[in-house]
C-alpha atoms as a PDB file:
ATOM      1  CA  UNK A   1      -9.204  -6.023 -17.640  1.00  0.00           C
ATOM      2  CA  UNK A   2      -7.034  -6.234 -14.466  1.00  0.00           C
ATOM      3  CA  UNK A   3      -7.824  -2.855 -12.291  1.00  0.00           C
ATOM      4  CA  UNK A   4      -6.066  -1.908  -8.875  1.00  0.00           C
ATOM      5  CA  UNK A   5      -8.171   1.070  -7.325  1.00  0.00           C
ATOM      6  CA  UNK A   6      -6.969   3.250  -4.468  1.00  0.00           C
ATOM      7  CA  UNK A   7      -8.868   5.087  -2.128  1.00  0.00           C
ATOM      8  CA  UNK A   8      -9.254   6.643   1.445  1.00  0.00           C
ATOM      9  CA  UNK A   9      -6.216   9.524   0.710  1.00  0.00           C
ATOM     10  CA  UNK A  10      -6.614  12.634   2.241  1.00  0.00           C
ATOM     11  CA  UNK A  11      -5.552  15.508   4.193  1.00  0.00           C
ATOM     12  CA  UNK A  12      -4.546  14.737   7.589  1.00  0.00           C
ATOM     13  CA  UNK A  13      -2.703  17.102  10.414  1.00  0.00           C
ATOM     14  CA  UNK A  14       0.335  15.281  12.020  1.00  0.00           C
ATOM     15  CA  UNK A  15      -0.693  12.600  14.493  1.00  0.00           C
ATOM     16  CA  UNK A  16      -3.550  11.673  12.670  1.00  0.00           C
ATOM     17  CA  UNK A  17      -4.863   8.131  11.087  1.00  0.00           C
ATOM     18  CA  UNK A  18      -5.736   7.159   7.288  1.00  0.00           C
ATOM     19  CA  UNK A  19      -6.944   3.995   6.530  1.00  0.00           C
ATOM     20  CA  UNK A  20      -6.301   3.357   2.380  1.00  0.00           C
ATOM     21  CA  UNK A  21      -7.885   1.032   0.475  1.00  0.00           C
ATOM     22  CA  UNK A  22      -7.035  -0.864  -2.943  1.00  0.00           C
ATOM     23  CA  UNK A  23      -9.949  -2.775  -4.347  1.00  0.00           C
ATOM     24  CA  UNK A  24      -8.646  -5.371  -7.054  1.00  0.00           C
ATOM     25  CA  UNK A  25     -10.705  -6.444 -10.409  1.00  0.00           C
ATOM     26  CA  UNK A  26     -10.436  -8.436 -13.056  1.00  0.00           C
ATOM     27  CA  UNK A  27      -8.347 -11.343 -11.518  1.00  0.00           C
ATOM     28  CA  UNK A  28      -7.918 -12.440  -8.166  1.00  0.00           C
ATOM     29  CA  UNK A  29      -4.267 -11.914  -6.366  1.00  0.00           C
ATOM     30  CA  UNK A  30      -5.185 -14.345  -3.439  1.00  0.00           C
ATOM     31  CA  UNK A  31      -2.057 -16.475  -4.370  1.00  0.00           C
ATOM     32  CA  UNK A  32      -0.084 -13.585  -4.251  1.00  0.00           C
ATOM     33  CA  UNK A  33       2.133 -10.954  -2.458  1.00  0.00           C
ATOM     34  CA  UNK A  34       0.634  -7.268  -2.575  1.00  0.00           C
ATOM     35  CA  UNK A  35       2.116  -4.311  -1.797  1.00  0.00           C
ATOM     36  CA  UNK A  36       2.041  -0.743  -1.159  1.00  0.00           C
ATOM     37  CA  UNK A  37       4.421   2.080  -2.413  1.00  0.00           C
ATOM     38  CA  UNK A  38       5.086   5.756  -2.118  1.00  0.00           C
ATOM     39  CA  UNK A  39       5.925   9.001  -4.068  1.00  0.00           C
ATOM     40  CA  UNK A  40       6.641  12.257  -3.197  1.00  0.00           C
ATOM     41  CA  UNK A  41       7.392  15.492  -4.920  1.00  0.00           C
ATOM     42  CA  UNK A  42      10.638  15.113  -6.368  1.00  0.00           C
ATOM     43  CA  UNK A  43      11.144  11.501  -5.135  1.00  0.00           C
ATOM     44  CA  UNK A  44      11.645   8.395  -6.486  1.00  0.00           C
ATOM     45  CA  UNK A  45       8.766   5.937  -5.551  1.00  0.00           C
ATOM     46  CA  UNK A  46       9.548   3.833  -2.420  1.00  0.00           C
ATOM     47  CA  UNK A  47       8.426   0.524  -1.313  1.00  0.00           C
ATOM     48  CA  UNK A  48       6.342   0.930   1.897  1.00  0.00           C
ATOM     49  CA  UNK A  49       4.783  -2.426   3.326  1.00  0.00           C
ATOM     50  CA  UNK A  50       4.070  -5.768   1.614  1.00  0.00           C
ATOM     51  CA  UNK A  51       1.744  -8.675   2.887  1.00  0.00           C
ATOM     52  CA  UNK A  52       2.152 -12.476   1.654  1.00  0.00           C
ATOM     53  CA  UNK A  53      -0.640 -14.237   0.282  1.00  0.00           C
ATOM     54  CA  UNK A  54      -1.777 -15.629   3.307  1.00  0.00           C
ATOM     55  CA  UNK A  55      -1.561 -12.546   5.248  1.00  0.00           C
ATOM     56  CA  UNK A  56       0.985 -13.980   7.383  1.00  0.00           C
ATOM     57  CA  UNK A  57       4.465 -12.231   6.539  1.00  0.00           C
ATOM     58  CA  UNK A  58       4.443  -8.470   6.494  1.00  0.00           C
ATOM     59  CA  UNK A  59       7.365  -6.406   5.554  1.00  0.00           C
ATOM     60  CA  UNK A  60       8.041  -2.702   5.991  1.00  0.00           C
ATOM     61  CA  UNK A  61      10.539   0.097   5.474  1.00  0.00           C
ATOM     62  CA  UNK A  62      12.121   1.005   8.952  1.00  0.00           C
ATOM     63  CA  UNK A  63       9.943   4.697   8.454  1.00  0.00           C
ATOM     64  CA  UNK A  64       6.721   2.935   8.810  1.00  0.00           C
ATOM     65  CA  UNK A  65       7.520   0.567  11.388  1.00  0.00           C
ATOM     66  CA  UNK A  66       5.076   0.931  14.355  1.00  0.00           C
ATOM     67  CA  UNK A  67       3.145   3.248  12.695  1.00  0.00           C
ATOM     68  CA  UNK A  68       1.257   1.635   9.520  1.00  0.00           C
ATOM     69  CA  UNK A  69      -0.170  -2.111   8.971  1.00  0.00           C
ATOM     70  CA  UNK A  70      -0.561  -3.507   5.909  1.00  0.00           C
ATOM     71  CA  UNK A  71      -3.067  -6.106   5.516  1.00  0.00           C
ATOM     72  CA  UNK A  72      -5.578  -8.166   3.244  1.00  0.00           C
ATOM     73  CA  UNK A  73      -9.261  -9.632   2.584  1.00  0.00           C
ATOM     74  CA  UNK A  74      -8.393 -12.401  -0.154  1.00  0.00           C
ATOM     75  CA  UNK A  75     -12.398 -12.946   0.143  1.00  0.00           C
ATOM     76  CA  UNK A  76     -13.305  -9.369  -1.244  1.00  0.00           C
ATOM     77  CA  UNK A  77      -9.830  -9.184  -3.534  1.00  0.00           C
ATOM     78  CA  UNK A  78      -8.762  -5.978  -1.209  1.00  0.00           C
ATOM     79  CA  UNK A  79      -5.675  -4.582  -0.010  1.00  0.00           C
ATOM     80  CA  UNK A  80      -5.203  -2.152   3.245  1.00  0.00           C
ATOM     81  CA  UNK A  81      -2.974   0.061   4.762  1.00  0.00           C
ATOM     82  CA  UNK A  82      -3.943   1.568   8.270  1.00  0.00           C
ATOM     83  CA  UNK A  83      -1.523   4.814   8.752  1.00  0.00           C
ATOM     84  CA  UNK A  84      -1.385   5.864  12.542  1.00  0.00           C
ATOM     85  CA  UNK A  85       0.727   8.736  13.390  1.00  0.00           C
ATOM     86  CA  UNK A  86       1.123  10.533  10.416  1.00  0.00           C
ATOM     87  CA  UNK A  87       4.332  12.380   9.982  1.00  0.00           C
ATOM     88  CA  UNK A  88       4.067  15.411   7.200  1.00  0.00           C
ATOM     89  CA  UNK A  89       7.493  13.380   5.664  1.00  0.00           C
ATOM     90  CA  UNK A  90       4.397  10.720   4.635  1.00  0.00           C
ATOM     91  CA  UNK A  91       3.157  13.110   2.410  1.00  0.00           C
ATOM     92  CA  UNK A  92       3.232  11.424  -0.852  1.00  0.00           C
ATOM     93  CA  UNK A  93       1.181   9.941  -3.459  1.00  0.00           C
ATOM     94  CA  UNK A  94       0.441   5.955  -2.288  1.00  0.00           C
ATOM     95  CA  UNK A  95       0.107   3.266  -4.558  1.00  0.00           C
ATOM     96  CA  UNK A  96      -1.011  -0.498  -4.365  1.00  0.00           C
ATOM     97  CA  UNK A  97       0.320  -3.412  -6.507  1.00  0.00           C
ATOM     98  CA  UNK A  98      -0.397  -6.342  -7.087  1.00  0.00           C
ATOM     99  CA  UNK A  99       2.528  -9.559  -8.107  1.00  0.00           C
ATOM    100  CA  UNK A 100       1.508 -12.259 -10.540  1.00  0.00           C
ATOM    101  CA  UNK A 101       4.418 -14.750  -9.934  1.00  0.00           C
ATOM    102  CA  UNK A 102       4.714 -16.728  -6.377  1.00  0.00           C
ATOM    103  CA  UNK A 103       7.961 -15.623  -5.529  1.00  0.00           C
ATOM    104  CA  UNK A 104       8.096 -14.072  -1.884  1.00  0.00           C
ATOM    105  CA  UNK A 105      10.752 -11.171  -3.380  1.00  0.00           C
ATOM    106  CA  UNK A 106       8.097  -8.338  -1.596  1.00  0.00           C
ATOM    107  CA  UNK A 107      10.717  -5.472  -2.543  1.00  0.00           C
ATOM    108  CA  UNK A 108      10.048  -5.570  -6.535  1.00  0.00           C
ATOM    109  CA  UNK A 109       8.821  -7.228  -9.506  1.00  0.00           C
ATOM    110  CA  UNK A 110       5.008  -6.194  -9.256  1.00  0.00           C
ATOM    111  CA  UNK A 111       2.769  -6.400 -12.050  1.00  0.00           C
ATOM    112  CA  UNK A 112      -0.243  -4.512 -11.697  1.00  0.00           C
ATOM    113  CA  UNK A 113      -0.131  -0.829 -10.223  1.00  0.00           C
ATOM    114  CA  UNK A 114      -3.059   1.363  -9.287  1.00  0.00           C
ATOM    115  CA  UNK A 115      -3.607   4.494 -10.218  1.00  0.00           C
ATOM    116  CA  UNK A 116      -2.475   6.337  -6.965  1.00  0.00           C
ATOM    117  CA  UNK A 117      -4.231   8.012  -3.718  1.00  0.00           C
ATOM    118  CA  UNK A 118      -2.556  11.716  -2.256  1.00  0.00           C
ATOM    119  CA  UNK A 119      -1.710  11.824   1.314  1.00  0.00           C
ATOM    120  CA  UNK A 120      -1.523  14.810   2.901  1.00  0.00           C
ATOM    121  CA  UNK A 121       0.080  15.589   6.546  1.00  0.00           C
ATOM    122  CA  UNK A 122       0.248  18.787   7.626  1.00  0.00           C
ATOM    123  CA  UNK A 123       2.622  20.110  10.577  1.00  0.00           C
END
């Protein structure tokens, strides 16, 4: 059974740094692209950052840029996102997922979706 598992949400005052997690199980995604995406209240999800295989190519919606990093630890099957000056517009439930083809299309087509983690920023 394929499991993506999110952790390291919280509630953080504006300015402030969260460092998520998603551990993978069940199948290794070394070969390929992960990514993380967003929801809040009301929202449609969004695609936030997404990290190649190799950990070379990293992609990001202009919101993030400068601000998060996305990467990876093929070794221990785990996915990261560092968050560094949290805005209260990140507030949003963050999820990590996982592609099972080897196409580099980072934007969409994911496979395997975690469960979520809640961000928090106050103002």
């Amino acid at each position: 059974q394929v499991q993506l598992v999110e952790s390291g949400g919280g509630l953080v005052q504006a300015g402030g740094s969260l460092r998520l997690s998603c551990a993978a199980s069940g199948r290794t995604f070394s070969r390929n692209y992960m990514g993380w995406f967003r929801q809040a209240p009301g929202k449609e999800r969004e695609f936030v950052a997404a990290i190649s295989w190799s950990g070379g190519p990293t992609y990001y919606v202009d919101s993030v840029k400068g601000r998060f990093t996305i990467s990876r630890d093929n070794a221990k099957n785990t996915l990261y996102l560092q968050m560094n000056s949290l805005k209260p517009e990140d507030t949003a439930v963050y999820y990590c997922a996982a592609k099972t083809d080897y196409s580099s299309n980072y934007y969409s087509g994911y496979a395997y979706w975690g469960q979520g983690t809640q961000v928090t920023v106050s103002s």
